[in-house]
PDB file of N, CA and C in Angstrom:
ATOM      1  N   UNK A   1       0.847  -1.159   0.000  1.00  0.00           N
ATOM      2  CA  UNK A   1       0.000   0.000   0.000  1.00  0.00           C
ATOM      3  C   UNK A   1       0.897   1.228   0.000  1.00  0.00           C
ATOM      4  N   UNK A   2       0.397   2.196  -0.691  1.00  0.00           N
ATOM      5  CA  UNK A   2       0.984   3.395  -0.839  1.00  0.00           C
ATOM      6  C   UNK A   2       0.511   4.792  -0.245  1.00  0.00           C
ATOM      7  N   UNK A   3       0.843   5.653   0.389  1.00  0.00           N
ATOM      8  CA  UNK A   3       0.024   6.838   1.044  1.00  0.00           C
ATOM      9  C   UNK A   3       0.974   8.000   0.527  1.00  0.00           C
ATOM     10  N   UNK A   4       0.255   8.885   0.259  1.00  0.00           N
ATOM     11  CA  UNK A   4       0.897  10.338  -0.143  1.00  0.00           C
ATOM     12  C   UNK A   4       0.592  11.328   0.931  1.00  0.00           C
ATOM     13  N   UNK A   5       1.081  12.269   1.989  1.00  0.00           N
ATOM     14  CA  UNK A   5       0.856  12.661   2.624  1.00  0.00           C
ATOM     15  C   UNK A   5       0.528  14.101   2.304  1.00  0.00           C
ATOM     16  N   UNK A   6       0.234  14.428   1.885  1.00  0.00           N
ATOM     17  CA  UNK A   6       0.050  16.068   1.383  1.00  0.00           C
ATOM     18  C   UNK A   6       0.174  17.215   2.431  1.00  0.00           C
ATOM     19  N   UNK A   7       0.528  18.461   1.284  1.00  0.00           N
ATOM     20  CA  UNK A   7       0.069  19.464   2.060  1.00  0.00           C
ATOM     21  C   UNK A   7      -1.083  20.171   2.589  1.00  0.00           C
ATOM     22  N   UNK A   8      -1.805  20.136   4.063  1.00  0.00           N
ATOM     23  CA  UNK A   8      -2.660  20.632   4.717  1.00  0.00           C
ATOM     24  C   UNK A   8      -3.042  19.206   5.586  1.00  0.00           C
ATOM     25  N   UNK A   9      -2.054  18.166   4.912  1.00  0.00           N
ATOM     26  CA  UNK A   9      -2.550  17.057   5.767  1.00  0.00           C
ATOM     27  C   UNK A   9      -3.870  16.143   4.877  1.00  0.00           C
ATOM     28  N   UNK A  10      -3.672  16.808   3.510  1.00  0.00           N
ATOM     29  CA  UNK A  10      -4.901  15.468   2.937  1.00  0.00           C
ATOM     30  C   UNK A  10      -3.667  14.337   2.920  1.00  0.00           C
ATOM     31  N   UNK A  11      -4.602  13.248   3.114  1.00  0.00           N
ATOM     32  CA  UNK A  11      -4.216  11.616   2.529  1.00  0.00           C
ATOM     33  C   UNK A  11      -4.475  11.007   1.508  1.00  0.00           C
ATOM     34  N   UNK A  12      -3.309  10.496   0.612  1.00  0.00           N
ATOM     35  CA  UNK A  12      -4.156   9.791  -0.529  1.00  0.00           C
ATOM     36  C   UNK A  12      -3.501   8.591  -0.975  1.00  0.00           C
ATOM     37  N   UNK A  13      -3.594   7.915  -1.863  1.00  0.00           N
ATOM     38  CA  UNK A  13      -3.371   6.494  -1.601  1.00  0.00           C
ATOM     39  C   UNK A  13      -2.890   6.245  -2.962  1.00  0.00           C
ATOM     40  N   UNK A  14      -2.362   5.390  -3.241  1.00  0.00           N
ATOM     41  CA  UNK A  14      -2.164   4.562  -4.827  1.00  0.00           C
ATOM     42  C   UNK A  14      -1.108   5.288  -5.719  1.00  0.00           C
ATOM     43  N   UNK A  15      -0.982   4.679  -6.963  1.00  0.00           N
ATOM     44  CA  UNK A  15       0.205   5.168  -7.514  1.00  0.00           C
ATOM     45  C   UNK A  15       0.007   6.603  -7.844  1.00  0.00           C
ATOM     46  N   UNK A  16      -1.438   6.552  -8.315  1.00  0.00           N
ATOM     47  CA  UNK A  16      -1.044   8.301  -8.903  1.00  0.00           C
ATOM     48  C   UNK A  16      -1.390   9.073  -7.399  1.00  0.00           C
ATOM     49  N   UNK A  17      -1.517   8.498  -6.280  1.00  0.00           N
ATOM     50  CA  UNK A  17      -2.196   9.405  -5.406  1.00  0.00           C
ATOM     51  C   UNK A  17      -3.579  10.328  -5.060  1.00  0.00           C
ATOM     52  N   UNK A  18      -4.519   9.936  -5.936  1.00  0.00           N
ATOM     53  CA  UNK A  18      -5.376  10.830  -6.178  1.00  0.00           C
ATOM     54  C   UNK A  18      -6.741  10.606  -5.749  1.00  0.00           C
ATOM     55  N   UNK A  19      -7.024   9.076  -4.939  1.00  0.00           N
ATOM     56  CA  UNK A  19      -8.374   9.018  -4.569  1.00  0.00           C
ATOM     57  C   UNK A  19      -7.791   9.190  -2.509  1.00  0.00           C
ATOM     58  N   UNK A  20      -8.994  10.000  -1.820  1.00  0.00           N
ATOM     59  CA  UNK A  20      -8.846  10.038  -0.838  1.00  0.00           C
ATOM     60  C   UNK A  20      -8.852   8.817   0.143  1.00  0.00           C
ATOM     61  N   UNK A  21      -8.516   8.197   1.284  1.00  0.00           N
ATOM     62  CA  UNK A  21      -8.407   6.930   1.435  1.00  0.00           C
ATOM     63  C   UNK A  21      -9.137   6.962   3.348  1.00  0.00           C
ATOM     64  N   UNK A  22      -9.986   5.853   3.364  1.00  0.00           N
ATOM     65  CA  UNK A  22      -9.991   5.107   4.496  1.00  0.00           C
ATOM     66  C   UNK A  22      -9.402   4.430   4.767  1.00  0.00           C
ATOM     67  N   UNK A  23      -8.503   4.128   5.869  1.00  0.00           N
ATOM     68  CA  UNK A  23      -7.938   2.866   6.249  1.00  0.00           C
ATOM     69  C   UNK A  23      -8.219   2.053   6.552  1.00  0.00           C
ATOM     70  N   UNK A  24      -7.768   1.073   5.964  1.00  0.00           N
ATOM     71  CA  UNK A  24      -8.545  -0.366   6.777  1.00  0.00           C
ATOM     72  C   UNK A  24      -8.393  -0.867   7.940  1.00  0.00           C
ATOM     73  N   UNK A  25      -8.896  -1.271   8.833  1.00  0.00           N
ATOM     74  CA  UNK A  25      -9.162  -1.392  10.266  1.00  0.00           C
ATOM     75  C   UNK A  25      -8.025  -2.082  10.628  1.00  0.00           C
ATOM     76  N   UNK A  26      -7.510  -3.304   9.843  1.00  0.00           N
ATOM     77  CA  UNK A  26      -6.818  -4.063   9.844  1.00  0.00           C
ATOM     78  C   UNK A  26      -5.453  -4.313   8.845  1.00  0.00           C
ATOM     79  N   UNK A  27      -4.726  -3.832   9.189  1.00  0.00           N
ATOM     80  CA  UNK A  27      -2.989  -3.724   8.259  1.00  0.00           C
ATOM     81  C   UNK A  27      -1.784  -4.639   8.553  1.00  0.00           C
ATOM     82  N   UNK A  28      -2.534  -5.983   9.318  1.00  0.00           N
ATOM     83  CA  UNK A  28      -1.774  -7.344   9.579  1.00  0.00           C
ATOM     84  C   UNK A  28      -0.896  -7.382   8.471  1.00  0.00           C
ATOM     85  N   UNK A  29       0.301  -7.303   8.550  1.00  0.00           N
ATOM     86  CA  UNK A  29       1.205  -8.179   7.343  1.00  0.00           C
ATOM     87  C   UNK A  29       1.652  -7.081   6.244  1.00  0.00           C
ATOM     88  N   UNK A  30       1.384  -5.848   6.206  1.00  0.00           N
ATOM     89  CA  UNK A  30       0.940  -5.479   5.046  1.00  0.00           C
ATOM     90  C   UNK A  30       2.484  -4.293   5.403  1.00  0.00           C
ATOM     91  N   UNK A  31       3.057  -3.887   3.880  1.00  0.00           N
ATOM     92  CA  UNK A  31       4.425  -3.400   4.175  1.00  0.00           C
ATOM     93  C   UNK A  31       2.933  -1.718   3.574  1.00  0.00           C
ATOM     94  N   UNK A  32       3.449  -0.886   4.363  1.00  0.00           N
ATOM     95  CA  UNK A  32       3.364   0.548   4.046  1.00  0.00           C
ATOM     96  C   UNK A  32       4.218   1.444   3.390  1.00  0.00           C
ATOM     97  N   UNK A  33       3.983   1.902   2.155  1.00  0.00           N
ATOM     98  CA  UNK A  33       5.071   3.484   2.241  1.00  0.00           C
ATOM     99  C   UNK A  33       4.417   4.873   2.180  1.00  0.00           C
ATOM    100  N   UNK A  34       5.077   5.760   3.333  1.00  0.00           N
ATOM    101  CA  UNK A  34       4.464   6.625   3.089  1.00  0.00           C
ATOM    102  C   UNK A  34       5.367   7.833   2.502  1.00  0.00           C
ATOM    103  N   UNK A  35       5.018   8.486   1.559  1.00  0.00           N
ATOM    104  CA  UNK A  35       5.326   9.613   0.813  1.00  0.00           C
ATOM    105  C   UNK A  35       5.011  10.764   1.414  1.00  0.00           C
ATOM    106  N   UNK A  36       6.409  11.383   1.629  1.00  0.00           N
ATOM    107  CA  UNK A  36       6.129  12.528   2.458  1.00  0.00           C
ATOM    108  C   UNK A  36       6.719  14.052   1.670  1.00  0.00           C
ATOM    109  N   UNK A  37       7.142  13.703   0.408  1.00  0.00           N
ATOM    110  CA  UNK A  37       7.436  14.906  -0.339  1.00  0.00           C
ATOM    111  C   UNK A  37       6.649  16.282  -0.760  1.00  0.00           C
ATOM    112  N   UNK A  38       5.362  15.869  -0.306  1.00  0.00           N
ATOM    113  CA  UNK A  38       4.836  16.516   0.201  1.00  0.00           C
ATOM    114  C   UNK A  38       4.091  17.946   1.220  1.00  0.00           C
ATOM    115  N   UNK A  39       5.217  17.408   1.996  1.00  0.00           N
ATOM    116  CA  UNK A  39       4.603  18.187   3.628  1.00  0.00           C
ATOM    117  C   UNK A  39       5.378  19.109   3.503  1.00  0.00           C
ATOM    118  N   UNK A  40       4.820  20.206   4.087  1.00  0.00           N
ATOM    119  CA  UNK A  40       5.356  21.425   4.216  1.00  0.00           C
ATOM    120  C   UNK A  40       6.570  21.214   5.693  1.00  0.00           C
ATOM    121  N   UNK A  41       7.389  21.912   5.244  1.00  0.00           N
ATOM    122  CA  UNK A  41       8.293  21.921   6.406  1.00  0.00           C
ATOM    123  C   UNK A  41       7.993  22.239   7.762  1.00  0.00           C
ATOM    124  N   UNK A  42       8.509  21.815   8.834  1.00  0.00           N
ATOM    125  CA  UNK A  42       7.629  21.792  10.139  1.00  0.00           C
ATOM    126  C   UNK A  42       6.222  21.053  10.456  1.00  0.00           C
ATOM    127  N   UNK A  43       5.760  20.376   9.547  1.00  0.00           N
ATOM    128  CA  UNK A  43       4.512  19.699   9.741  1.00  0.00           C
ATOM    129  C   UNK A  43       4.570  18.139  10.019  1.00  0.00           C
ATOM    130  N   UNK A  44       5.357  18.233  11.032  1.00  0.00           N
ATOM    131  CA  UNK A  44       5.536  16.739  10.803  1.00  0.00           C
ATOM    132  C   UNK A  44       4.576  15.926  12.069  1.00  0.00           C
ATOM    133  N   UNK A  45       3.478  16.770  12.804  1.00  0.00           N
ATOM    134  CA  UNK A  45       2.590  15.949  13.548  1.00  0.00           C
ATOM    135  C   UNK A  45       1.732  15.100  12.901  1.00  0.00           C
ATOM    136  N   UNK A  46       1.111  15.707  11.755  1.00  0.00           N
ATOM    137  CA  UNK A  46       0.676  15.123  10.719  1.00  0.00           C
ATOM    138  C   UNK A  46       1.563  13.429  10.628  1.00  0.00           C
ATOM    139  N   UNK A  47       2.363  13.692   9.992  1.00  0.00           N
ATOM    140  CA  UNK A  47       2.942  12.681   9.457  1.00  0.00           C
ATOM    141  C   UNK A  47       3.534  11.441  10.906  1.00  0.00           C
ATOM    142  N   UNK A  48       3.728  11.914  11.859  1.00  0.00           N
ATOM    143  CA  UNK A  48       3.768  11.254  12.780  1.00  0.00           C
ATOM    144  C   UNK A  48       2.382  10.702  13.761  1.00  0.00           C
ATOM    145  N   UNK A  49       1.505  11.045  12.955  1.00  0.00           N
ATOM    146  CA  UNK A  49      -0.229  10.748  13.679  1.00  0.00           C
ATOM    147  C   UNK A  49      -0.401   9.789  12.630  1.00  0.00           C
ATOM    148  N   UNK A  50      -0.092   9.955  11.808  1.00  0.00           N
ATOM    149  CA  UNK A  50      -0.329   9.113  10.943  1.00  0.00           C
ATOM    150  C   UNK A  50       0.527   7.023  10.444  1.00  0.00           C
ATOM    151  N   UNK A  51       1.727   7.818  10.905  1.00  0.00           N
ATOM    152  CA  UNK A  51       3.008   6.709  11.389  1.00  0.00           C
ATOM    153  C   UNK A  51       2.617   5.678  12.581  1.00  0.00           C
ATOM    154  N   UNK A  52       1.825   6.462  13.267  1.00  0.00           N
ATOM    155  CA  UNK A  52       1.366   5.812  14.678  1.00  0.00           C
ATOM    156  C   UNK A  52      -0.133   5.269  14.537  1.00  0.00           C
ATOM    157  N   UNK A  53      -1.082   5.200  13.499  1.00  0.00           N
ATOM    158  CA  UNK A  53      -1.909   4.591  13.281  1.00  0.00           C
ATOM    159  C   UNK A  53      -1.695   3.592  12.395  1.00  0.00           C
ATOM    160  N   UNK A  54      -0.895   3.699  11.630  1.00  0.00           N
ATOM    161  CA  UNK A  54      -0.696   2.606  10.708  1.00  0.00           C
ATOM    162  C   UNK A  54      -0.060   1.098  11.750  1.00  0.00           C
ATOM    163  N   UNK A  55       0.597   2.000  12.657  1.00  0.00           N
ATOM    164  CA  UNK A  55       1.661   0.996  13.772  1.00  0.00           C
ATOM    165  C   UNK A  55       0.337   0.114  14.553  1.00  0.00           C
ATOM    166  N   UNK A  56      -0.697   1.153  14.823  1.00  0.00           N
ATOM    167  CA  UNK A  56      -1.857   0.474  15.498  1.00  0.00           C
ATOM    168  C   UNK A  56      -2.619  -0.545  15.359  1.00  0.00           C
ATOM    169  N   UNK A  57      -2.291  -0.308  13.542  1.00  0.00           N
ATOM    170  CA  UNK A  57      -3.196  -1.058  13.121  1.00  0.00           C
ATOM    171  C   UNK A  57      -2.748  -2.526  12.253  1.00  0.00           C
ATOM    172  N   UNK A  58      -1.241  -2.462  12.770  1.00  0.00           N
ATOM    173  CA  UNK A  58      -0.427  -3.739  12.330  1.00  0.00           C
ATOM    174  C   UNK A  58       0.308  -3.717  11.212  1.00  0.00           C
ATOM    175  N   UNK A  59       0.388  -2.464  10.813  1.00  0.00           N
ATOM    176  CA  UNK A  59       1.447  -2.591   9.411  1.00  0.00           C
ATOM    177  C   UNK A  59       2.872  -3.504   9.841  1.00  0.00           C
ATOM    178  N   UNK A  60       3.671  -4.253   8.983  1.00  0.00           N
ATOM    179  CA  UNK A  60       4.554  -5.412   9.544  1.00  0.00           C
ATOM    180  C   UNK A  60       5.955  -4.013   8.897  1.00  0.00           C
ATOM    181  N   UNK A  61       5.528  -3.224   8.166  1.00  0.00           N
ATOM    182  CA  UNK A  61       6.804  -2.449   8.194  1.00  0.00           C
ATOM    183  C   UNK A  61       6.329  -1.035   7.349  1.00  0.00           C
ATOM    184  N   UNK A  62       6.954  -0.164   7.875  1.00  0.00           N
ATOM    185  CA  UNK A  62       6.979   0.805   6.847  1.00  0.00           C
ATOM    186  C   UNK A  62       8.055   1.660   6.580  1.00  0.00           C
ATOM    187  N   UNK A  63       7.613   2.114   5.239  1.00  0.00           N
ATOM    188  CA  UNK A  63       8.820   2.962   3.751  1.00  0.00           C
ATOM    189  C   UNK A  63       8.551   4.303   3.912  1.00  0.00           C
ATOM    190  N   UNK A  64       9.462   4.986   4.683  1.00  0.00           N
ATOM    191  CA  UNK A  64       9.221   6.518   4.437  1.00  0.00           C
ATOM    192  C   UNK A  64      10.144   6.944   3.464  1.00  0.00           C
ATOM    193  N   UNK A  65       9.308   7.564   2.483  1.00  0.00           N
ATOM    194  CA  UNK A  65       9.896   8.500   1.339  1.00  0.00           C
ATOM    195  C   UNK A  65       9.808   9.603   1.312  1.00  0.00           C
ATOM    196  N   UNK A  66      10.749  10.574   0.677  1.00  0.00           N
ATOM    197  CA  UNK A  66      10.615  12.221   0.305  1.00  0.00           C
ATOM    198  C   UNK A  66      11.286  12.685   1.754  1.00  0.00           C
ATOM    199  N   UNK A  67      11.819  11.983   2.736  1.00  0.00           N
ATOM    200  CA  UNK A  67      12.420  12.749   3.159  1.00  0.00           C
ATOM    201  C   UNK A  67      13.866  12.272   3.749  1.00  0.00           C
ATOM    202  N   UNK A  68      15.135  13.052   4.705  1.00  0.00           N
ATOM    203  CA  UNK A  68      16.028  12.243   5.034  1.00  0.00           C
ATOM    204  C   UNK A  68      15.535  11.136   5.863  1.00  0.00           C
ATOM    205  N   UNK A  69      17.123  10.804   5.880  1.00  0.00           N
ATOM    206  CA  UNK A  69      16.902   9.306   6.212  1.00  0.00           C
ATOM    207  C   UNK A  69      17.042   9.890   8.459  1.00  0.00           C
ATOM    208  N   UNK A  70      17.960  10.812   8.821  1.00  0.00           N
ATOM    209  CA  UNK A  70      17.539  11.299  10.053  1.00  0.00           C
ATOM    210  C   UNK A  70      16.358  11.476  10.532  1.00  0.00           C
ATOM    211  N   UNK A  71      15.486  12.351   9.687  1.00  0.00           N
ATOM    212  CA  UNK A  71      14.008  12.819   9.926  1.00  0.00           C
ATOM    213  C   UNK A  71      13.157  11.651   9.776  1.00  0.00           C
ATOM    214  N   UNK A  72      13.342  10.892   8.540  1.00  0.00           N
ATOM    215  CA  UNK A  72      12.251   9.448   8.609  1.00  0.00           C
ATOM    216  C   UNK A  72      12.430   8.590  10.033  1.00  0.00           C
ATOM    217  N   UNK A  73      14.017   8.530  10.748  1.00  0.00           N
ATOM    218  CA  UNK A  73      14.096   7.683  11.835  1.00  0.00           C
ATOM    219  C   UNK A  73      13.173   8.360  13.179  1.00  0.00           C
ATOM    220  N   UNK A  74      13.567   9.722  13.262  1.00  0.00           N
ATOM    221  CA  UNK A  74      13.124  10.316  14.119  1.00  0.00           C
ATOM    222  C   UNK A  74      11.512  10.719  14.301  1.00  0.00           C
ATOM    223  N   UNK A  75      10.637  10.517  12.658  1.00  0.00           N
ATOM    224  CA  UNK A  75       9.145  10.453  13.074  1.00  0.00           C
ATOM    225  C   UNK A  75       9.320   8.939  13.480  1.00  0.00           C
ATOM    226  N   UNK A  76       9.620   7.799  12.968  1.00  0.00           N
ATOM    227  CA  UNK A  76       9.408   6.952  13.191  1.00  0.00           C
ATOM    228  C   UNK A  76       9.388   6.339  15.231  1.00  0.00           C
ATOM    229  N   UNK A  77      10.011   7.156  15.460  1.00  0.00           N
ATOM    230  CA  UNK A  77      10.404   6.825  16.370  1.00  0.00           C
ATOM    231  C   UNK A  77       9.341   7.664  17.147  1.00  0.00           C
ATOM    232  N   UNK A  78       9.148   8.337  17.103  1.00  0.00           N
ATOM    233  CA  UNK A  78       8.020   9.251  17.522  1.00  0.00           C
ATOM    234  C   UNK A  78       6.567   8.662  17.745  1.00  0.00           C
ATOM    235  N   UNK A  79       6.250   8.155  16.367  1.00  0.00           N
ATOM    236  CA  UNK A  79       5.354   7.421  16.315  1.00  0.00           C
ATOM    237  C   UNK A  79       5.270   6.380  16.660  1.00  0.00           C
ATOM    238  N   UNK A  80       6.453   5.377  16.794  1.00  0.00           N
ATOM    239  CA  UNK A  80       6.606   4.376  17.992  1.00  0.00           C
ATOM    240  C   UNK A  80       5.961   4.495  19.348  1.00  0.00           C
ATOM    241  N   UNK A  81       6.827   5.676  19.854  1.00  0.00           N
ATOM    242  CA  UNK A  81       6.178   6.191  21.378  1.00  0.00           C
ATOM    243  C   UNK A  81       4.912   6.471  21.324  1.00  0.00           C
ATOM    244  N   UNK A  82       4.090   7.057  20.668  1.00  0.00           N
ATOM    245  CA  UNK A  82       2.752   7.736  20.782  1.00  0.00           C
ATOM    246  C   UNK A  82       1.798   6.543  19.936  1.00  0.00           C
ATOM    247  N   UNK A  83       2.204   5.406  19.434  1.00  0.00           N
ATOM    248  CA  UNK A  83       1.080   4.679  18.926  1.00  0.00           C
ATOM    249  C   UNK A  83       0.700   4.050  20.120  1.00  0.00           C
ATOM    250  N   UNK A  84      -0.738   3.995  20.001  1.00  0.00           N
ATOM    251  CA  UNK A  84      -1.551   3.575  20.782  1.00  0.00           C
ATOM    252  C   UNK A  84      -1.356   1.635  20.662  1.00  0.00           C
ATOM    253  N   UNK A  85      -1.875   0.954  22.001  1.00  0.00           N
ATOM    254  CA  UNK A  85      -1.264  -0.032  22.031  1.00  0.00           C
ATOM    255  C   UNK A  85      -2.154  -1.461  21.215  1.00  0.00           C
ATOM    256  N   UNK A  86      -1.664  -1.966  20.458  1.00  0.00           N
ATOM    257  CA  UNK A  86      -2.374  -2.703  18.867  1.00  0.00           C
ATOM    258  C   UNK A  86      -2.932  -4.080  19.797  1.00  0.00           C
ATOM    259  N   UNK A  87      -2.641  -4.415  20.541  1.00  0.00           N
ATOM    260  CA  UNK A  87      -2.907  -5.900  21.039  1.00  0.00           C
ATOM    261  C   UNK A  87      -2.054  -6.918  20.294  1.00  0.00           C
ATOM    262  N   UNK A  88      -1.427  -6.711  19.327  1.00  0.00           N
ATOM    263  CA  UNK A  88      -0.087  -7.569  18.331  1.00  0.00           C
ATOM    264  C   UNK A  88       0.766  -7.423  18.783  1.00  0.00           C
ATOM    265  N   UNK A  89       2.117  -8.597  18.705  1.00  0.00           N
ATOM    266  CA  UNK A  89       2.923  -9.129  19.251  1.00  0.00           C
ATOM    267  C   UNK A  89       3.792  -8.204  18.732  1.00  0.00           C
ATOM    268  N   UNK A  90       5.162  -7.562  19.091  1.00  0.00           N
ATOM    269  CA  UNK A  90       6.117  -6.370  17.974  1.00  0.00           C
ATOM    270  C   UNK A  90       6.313  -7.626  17.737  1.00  0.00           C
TER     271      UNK A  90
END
């Protein structure tokens, strides 16, 4: 699965990015990337609210793109701490 993170904080999904997306309740197994070339600089609650639901909801890994590789560790990590707790095994 693919997510585009936009600026103002829309979400969108797929290769071209262009239909708005629900998530599915359930993201057992499933590798994520999220595209963050996007986001305006400094907006990275967004993108870390978002890091932390996917975590909730069982993604088995995710691909941050569009930005460094410092800043991808450091939402990641962010969103580690603040995801809410999935009932799945890490």
């Amino acid at each position: 699965m693919k997510l585009r993170l936009g600026a103002g904080g829309t979400l969108r999904y797929g290769a071209g990015g262009t239909t708005d997306l629900d998530l599915p309740g359930d993201l057992t197994g499933q590798v994520v990337t999220v595209d963050l070339r996007h986001v305006d600089p400094g907006s990275d609650a967004g993108a870390t609210a978002l890091l932390s639901e996917l975590i909730a909801r069982g993604a088995a890994r995710l691909v941050i793109s569009g930005t460094d590789t410092a800043s991808a560790r450091a939402l990641l990590a962010s969103a580690q701490h603040d995801a809410p707790p999935s009932g799945l095994a890490a």
